[in-house]
Protein backbone atom coordinates (compact mmCIF):
# COMPACT_ATOMS: atom_id res chain seq x y z
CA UNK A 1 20.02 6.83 -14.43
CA UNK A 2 16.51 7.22 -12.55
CA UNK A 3 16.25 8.30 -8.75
CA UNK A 4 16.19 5.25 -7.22
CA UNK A 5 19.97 4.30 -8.66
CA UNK A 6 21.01 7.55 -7.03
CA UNK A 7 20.70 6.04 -3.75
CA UNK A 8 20.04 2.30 -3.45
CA UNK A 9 22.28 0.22 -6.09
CA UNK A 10 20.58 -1.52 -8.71
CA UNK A 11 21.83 -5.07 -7.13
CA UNK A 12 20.23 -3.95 -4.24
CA UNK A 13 17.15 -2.78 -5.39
CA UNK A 14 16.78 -6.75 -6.68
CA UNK A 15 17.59 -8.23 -3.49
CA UNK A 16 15.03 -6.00 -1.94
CA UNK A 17 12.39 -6.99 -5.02
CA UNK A 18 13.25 -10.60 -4.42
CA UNK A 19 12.51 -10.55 -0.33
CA UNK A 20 8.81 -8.49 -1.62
CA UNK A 21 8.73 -12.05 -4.05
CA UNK A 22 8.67 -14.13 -1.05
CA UNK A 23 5.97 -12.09 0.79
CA UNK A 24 3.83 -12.20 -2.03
CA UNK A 25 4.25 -16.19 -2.25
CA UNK A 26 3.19 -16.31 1.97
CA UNK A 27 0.48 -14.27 1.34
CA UNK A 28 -0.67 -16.20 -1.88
CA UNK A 29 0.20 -19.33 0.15
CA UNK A 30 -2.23 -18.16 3.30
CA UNK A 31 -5.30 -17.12 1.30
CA UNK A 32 -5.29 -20.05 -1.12
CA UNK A 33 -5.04 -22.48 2.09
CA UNK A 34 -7.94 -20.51 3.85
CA UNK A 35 -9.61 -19.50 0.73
CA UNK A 36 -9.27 -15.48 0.80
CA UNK A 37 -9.60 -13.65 -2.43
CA UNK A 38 -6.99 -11.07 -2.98
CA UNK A 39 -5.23 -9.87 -6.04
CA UNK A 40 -2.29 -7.70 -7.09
CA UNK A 41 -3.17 -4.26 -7.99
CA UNK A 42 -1.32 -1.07 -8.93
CA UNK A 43 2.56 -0.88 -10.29
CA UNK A 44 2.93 -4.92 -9.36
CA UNK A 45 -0.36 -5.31 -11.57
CA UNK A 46 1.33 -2.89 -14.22
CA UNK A 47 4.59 -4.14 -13.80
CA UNK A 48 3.07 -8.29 -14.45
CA UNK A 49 1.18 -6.57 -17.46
CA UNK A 50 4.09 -4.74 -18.80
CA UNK A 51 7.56 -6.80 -17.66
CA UNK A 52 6.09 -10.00 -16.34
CA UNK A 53 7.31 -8.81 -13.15
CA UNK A 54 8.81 -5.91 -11.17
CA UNK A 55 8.56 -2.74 -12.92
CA UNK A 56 12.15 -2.13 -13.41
CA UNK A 57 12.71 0.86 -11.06
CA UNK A 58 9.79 -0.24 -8.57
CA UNK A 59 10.62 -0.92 -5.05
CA UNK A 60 7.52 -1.92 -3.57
CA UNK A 61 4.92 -4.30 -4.23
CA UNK A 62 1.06 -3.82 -3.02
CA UNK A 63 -2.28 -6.44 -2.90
CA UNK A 64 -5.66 -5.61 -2.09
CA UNK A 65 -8.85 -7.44 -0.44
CA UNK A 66 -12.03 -6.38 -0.01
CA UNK A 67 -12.77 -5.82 3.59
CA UNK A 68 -14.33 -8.56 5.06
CA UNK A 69 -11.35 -11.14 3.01
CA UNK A 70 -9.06 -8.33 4.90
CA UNK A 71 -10.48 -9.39 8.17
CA UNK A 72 -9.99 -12.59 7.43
CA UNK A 73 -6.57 -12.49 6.69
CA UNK A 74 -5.54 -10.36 9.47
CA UNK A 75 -7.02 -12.87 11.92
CA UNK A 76 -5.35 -16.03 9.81
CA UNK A 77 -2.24 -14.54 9.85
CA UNK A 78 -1.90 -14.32 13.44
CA UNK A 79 -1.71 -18.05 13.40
CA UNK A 80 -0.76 -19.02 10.16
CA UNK A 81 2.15 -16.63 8.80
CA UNK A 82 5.49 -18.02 8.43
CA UNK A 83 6.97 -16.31 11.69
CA UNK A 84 10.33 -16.92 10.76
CA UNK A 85 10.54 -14.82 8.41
CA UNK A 86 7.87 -12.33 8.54
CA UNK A 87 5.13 -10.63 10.49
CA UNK A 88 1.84 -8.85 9.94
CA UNK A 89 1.56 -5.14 11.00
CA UNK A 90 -1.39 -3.53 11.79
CA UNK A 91 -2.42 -0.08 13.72
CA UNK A 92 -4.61 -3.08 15.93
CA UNK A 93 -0.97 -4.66 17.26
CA UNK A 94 1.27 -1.81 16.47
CA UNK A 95 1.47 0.85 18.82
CA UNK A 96 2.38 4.37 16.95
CA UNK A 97 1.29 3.01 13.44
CA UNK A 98 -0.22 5.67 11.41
CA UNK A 99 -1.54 3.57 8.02
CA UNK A 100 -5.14 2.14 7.58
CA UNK A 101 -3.76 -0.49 5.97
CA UNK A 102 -1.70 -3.62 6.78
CA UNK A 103 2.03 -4.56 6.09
CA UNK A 104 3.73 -7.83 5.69
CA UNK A 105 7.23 -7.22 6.64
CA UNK A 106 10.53 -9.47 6.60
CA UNK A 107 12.23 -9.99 9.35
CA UNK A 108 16.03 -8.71 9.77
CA UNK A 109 15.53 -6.23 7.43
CA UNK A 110 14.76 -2.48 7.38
CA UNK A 111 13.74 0.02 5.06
CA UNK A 112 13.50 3.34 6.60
CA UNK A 113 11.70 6.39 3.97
CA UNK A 114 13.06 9.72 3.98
CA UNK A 115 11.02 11.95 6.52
CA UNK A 116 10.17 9.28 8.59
CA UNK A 117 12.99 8.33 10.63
CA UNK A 118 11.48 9.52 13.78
CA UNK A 119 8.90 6.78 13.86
CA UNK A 120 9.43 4.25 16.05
CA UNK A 121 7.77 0.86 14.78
CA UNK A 122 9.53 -1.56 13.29
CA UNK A 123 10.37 -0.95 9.51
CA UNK A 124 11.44 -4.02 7.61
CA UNK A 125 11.36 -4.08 4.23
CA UNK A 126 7.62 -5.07 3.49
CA UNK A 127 4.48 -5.23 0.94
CA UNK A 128 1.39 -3.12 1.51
CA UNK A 129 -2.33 -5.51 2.11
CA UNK A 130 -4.85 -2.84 1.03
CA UNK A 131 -8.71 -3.06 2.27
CA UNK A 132 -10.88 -2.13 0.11
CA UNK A 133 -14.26 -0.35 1.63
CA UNK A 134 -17.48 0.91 -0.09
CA UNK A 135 -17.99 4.48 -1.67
CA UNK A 136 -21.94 5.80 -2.04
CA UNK A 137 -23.26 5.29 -5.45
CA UNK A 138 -24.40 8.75 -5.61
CA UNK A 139 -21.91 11.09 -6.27
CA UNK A 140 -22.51 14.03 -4.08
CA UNK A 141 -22.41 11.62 -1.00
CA UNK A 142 -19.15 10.32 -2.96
CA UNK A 143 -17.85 13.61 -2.76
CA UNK A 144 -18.44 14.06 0.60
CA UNK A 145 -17.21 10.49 1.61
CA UNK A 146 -13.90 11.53 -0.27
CA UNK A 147 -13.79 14.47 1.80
CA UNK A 148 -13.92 12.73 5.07
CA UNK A 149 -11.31 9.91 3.31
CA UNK A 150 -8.94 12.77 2.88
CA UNK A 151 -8.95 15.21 6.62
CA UNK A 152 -8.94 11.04 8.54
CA UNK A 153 -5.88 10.89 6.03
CA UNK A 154 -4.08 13.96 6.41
CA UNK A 155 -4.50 13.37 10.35
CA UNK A 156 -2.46 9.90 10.07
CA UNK A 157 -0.22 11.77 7.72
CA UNK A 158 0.72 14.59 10.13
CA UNK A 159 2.90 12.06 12.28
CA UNK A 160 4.81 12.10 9.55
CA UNK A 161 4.37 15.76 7.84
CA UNK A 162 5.05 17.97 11.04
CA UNK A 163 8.61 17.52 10.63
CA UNK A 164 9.33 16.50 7.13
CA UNK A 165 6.53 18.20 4.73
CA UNK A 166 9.33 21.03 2.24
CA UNK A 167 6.23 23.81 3.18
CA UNK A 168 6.79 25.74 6.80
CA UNK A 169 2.98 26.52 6.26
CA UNK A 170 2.14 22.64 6.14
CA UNK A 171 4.35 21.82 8.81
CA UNK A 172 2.41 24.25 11.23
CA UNK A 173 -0.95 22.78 10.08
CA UNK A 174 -0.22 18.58 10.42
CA UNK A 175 1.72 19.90 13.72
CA UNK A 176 -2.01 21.02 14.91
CA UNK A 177 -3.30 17.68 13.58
CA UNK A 178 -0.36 15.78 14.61
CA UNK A 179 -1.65 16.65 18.82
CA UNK A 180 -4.64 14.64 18.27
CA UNK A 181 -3.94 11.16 19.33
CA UNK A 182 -3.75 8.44 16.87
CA UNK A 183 -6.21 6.18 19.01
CA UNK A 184 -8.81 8.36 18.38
CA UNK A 185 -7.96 8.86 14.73
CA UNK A 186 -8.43 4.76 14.28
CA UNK A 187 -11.63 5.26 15.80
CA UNK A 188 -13.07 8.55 13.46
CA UNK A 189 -11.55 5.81 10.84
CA UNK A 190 -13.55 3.04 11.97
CA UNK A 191 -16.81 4.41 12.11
CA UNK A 192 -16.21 5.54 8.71
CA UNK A 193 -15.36 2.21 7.63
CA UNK A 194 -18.80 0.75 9.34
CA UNK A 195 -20.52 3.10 7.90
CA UNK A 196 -19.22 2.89 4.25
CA UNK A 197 -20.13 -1.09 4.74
CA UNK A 198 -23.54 -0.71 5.45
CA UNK A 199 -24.38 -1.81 1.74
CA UNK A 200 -23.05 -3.42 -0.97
CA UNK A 201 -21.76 -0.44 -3.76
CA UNK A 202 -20.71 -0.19 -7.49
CA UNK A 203 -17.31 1.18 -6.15
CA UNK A 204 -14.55 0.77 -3.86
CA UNK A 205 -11.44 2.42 -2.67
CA UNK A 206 -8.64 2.46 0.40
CA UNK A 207 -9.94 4.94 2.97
CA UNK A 208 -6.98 5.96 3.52
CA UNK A 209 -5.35 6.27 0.06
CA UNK A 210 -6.19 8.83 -2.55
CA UNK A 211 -8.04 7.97 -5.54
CA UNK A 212 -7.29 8.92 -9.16
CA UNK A 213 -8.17 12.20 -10.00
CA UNK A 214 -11.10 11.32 -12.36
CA UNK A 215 -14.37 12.54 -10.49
CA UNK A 216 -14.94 8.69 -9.46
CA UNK A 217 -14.02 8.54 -6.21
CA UNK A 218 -13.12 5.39 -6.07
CA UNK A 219 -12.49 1.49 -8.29
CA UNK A 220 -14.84 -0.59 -9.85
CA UNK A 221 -15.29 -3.73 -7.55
CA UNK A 222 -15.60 -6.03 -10.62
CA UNK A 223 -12.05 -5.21 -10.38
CA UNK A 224 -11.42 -7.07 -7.12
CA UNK A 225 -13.76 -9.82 -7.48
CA UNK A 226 -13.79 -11.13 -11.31
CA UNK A 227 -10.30 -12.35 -11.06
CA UNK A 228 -7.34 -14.48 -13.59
CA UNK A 229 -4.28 -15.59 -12.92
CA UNK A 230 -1.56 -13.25 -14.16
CA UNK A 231 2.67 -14.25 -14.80
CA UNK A 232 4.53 -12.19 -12.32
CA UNK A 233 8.81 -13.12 -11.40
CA UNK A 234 7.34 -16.37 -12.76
CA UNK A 235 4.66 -17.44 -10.48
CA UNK A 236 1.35 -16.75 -11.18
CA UNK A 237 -0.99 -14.57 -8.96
CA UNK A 238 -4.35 -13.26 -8.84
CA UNK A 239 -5.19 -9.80 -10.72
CA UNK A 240 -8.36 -8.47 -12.24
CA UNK A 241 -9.69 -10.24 -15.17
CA UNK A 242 -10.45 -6.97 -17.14
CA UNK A 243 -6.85 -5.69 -15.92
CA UNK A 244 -6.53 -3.49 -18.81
CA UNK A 245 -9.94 -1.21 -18.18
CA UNK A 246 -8.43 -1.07 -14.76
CA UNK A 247 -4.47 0.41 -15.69
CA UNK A 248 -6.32 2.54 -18.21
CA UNK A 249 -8.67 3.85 -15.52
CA UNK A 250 -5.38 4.54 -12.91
CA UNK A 251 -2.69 5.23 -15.41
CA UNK A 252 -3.99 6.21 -18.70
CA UNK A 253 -1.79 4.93 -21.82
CA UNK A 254 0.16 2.50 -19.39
CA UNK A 255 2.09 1.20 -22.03
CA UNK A 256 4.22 4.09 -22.46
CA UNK A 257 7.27 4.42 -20.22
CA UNK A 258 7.03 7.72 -17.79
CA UNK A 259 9.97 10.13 -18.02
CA UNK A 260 12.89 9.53 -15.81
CA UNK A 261 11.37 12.33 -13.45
CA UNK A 262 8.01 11.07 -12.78
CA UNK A 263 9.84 7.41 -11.81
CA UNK A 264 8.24 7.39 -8.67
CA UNK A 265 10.22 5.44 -6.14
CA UNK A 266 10.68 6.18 -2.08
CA UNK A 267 13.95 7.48 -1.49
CA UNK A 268 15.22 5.51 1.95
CA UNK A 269 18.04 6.96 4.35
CA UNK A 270 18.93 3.57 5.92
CA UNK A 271 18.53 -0.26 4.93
CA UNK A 272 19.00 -3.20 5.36
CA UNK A 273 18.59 -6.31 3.68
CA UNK A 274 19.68 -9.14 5.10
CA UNK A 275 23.23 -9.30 3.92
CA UNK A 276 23.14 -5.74 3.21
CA UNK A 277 23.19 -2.42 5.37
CA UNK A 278 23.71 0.78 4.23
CA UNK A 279 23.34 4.23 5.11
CA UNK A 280 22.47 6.92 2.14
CA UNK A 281 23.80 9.91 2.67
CA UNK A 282 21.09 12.53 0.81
């Protein structure tokens, strides 16, 4: 049994696959009608790869842009996304947000992580919209970019860390970073993001996000912009072309099954989804 069956029943863990589905078919729906390129990327490009969809025990689901197609979709979405059922979210229209990235989220639903119940946006169950920015071609400025990537990190991370992080040292130190206000955070973030987009670069990454732990630095942008359409739940969706020099370059031998104890999954203490709602008691 891996982690996630622990707490969240595997029935349930479909249903909440299935509502990520539809968010991936409204944000596949929004670019295609306003011509935005996007892919999948990550464990929903391993899991297409490897299952044709969802990776059995994966409970999220995550597509990236490169930054100016980010902007774009941000701005469509105001207008365009299905309102119904979901809604964009953004540290730009979400006061206390801590993530440089964007979620889509369902409505009447939550999902609420482990360590983070003191937050108080909304948490629906969602999919992640990743930017992707520039890293310097040269690899000593790449090494100082990652640097700056990783303390503009840890800062957004310290909302969260002061009070959950297992280390009484760590809580201490993102308790010091946690007084600095998130406004000005966004900003250290967004000069680095003007900055990194001065000029076009061999590589790109998530500010925000930590890359694998190769000496790059960063992705290929190939990646994001010499796209195919890939089978995934049985719909077909945007993914790098070359999509097995990219899992090889995040995962290794992605074709072998992890252990049962590197099964990543985020452990929730309260959700609900839709016709579900359930406390776990940890």
């Amino acid at each position: 049994m891996n982690k996630m069956s622990n707490y969240m029943p595997p029935e349930h863990l479909r249903q909440m696959q299935l509502i990520q589905l539809e968010m991936l078919l409204e944000v596949d729906r929004v670019c295609k009608k306003h011509n935005i390129k996007y892919c999948i990327i990550a464990g929903t490009l391993l899991g297409a790869v490897r299952h044709k969809g969802y990776i059995p025990w994966d409970d999220d689901a995550d597509v990236a842009m490169l930054r100016p197609e980010y902007e774009k979709f941000c701005k469509v979405c105001e207008k365009e996304l299905d309102t119904n059922r979901f809604y964009i979210q953004t540290h730009s229209n979400t006061p206390d947000y801590r993530w440089g990235y964007g979620k889509i989220r369902r409505k009447d639903t939550e999902f609420v992580r482990k360590g983070q119940e003191h937050m108080t946006y909304p948490t629906g169950v969602f999919i992640d919209v990743f930017p992707l920015d520039n890293v310097p071609d040269h690899l000593f400025l790449r090494r100082g970019h990652n640097l700056v990537c990783t303390v503009i990190r840890k800062m957004l991370w310290s909302g969260v860390g002061a009070k959950s992080d297992k280390k009484t040292s760590m809580r201490l130190i993102y308790g010091i970073f946690s007084i600095i206000p998130v406004k000005f955070i966004f900003v250290l973030y967004e000069r680095l993001m003007r900055i990194s987009n001065k000029k076009s670069t061999q590589l790109v990454r998530i500010l925000t996000f930590p890359t694998p732990d190769n000496g790059y630095y960063g992705y290929y942008r190939r990646w994001y912009v010499e796209l195919s359409d890939i089978e995934f739940e049985g719909h077909s969706f945007p993914a790098p072309k070359d999509y097995d020099d990219y899992l090889t370059f995040k995962f290794g031998d992605y074709h072998e099954f992890p252990p049962l104890h590197q099964r990543k999954v985020h452990v929730a203490t309260y959700y609900k989804l839709l016709t579900v709602e359930k406390d776990i008691n940890l």
